[in-house]
C-alpha atoms as a PDB file:
ATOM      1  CA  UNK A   1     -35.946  23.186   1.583  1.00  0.00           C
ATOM      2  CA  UNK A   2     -33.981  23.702  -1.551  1.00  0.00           C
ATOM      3  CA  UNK A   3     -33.716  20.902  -4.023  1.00  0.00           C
ATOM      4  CA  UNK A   4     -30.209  20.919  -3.339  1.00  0.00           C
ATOM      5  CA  UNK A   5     -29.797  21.047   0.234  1.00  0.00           C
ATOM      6  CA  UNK A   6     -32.271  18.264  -0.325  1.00  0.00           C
ATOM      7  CA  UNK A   7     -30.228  16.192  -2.767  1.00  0.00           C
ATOM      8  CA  UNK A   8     -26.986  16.922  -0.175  1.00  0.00           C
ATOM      9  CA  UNK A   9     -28.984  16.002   2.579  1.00  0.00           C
ATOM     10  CA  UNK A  10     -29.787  12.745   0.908  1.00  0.00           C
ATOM     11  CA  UNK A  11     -26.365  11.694  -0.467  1.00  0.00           C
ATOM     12  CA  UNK A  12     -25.179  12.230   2.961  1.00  0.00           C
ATOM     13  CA  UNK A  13     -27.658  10.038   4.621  1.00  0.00           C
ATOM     14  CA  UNK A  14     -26.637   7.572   1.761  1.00  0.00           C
ATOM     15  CA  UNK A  15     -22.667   7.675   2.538  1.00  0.00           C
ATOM     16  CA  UNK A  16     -23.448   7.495   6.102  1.00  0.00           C
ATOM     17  CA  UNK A  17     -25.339   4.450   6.557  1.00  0.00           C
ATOM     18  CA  UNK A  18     -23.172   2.681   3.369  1.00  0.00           C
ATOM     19  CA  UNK A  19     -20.102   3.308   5.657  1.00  0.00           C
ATOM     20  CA  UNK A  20     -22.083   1.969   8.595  1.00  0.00           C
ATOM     21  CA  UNK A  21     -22.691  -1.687   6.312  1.00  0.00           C
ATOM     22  CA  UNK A  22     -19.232  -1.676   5.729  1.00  0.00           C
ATOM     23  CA  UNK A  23     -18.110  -0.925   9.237  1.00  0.00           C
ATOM     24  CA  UNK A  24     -21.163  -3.395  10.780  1.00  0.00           C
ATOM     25  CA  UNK A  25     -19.680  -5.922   7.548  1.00  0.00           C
ATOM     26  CA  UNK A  26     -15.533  -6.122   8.701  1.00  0.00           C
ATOM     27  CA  UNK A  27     -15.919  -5.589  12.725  1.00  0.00           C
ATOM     28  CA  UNK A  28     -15.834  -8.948  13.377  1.00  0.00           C
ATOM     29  CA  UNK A  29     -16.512  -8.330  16.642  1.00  0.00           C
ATOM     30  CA  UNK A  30     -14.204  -5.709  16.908  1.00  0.00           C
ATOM     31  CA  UNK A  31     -15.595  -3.112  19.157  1.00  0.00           C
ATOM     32  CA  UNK A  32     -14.751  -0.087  17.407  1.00  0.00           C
ATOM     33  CA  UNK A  33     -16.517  -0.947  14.179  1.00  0.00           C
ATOM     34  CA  UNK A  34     -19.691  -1.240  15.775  1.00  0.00           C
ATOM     35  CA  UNK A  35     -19.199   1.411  18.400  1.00  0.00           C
ATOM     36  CA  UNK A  36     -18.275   3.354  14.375  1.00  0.00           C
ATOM     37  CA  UNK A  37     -21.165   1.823  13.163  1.00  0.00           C
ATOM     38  CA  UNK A  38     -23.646   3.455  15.974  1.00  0.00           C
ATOM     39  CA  UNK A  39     -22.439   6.702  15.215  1.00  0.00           C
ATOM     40  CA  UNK A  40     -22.188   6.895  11.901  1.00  0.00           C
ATOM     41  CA  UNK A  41     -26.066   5.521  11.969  1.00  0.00           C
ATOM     42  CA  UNK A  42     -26.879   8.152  14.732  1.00  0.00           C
ATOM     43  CA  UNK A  43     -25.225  11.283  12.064  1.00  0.00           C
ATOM     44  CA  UNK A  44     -27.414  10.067   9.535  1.00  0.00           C
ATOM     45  CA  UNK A  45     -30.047  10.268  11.990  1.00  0.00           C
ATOM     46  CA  UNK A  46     -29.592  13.717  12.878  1.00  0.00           C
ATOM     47  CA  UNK A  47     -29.106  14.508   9.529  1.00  0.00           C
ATOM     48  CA  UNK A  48     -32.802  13.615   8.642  1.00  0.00           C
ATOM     49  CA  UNK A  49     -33.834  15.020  11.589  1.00  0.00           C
ATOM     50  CA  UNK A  50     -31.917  18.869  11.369  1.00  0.00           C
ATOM     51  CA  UNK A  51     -33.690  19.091   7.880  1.00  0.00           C
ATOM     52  CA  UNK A  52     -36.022  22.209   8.133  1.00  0.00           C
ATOM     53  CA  UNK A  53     -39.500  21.674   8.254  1.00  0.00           C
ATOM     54  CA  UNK A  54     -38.884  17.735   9.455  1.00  0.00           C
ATOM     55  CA  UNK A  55     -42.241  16.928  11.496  1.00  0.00           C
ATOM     56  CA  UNK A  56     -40.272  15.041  13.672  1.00  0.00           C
ATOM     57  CA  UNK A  57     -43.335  13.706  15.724  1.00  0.00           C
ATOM     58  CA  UNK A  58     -46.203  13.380  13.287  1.00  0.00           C
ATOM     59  CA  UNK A  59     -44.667  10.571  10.901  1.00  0.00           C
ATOM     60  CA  UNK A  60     -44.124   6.843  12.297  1.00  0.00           C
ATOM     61  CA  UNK A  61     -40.807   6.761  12.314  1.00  0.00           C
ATOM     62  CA  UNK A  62     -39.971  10.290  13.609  1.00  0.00           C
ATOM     63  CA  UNK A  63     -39.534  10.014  17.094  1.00  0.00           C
ATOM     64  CA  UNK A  64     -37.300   6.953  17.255  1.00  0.00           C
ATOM     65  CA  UNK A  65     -35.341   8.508  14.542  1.00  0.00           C
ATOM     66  CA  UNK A  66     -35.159  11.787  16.776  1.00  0.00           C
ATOM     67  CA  UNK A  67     -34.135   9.593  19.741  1.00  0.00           C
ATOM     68  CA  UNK A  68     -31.586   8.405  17.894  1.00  0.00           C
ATOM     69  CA  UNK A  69     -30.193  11.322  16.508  1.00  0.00           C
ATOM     70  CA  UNK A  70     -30.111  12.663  20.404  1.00  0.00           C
ATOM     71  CA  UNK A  71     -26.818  10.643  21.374  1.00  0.00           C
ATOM     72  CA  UNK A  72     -25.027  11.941  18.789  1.00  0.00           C
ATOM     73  CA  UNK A  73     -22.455  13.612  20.807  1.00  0.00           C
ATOM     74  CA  UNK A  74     -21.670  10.329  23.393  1.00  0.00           C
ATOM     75  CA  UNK A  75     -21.799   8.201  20.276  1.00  0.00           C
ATOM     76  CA  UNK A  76     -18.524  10.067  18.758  1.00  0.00           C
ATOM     77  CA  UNK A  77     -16.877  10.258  22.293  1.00  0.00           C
ATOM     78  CA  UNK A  78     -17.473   6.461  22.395  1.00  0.00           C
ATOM     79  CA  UNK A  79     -16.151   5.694  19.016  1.00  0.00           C
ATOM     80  CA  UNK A  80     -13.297   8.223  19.302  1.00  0.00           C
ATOM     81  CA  UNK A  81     -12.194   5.766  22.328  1.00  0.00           C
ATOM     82  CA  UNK A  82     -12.794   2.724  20.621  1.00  0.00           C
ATOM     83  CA  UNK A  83     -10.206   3.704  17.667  1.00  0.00           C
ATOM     84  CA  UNK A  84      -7.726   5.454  19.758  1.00  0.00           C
ATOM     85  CA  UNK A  85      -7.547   3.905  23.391  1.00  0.00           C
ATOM     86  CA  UNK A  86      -5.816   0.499  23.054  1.00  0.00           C
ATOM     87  CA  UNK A  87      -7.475  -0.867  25.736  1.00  0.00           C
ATOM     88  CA  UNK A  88     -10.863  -0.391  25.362  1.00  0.00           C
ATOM     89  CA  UNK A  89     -13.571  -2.464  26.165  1.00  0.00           C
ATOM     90  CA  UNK A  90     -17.228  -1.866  26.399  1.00  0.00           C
ATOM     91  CA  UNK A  91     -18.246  -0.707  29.623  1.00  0.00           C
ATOM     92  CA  UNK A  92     -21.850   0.297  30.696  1.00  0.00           C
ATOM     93  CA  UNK A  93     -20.124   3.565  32.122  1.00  0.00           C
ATOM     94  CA  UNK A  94     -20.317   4.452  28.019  1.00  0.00           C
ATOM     95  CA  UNK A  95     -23.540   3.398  28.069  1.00  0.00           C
ATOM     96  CA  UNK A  96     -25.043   5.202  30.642  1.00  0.00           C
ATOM     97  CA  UNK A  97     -23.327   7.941  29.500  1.00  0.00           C
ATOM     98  CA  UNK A  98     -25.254   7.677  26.111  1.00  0.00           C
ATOM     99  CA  UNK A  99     -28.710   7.121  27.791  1.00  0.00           C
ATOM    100  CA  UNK A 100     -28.179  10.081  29.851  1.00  0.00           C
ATOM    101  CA  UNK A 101     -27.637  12.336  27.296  1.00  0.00           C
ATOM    102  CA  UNK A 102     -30.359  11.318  25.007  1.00  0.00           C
ATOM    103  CA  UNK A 103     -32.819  11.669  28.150  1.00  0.00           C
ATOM    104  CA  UNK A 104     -31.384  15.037  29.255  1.00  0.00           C
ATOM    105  CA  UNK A 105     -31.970  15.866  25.467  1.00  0.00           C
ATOM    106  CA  UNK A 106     -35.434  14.709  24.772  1.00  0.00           C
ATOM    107  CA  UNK A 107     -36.600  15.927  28.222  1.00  0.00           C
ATOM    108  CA  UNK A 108     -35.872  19.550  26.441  1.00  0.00           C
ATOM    109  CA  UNK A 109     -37.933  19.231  23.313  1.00  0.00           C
ATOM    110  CA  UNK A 110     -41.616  20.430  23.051  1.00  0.00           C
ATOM    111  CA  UNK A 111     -44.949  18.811  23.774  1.00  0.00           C
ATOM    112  CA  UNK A 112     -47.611  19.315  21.166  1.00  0.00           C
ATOM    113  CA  UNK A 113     -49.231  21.482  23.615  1.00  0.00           C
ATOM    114  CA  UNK A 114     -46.497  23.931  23.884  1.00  0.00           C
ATOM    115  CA  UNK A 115     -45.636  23.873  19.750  1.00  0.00           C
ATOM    116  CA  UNK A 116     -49.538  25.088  18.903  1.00  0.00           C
ATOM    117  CA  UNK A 117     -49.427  27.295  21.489  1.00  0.00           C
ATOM    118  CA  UNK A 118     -46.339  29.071  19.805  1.00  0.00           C
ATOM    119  CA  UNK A 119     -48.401  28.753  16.863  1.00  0.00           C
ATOM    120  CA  UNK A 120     -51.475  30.316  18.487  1.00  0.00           C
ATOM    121  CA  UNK A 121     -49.246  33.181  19.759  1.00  0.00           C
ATOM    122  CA  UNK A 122     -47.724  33.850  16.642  1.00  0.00           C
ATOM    123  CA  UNK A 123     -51.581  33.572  14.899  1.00  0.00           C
ATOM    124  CA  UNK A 124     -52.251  36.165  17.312  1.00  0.00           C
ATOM    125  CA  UNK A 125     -49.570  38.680  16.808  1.00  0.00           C
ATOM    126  CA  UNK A 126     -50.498  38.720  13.143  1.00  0.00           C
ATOM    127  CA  UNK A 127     -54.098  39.690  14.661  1.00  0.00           C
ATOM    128  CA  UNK A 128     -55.794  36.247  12.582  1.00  0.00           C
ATOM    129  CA  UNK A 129     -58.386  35.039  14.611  1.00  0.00           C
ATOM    130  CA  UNK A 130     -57.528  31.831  16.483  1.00  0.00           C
END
């Protein structure tokens, strides 16, 4: 990664969660300033996480932070309603919604089985010894 994909990667994460503060800071239990909040979190999330090279599994805090980064998509559908729809109110339809989506997500990604055995394979179409 470039030093400047890295320093745009970075300012992003910063605006991200700084609008989240604000966002968490004047809801007053409005729901769409949290439901804002979450998502806004969840892009800076996936913005650490889409960085190349990210060893999403190895460091303490990459899993959760890939977990997160998962629900992206529900997390801007539920917002989206929360700012638009009049009438909305929490449901756990929205919820579930969320859940499923991260599990349907992280069911996809690869063990650390199947990741060194891509690297084996690719070790041994170079014709290195294993």
């Amino acid at each position: 990664m470039s030093i400047v994909e890295a320093t745009l990667r970075g300012s992003a994460v910063a605006v991200l969660m700084l609008l989240a503060v604000f966002y968490l800071r004047d809801a007053r239990g409005l729901p769409s300033g949290r439901n804002r909040a979450l998502f806004l979190l969840s892009a800076a999330a996936y913005t650490v996480c889409s960085a190349p090279n990210f060893a999403r599994n190895d460091l303490p805090f990459g899993f959760p932070l890939l977990i997160v980064s998962l629900g992206v998509p529900a997390l801007l559908w539920i917002s989206a309603a929360a700012v638009f729809d009049d009438n909305f109110e929490p449901s756990c339809r929205r919820g579930i919604a969320w859940v499923g989506l991260v599990c349907q997500m992280a069911s996809s990604l690869p063990t650390a089985s199947e990741r060194s055995g891509r690297c084996s394979l690719m070790r041994s179409s170079r014709g290195t010894p294993h």
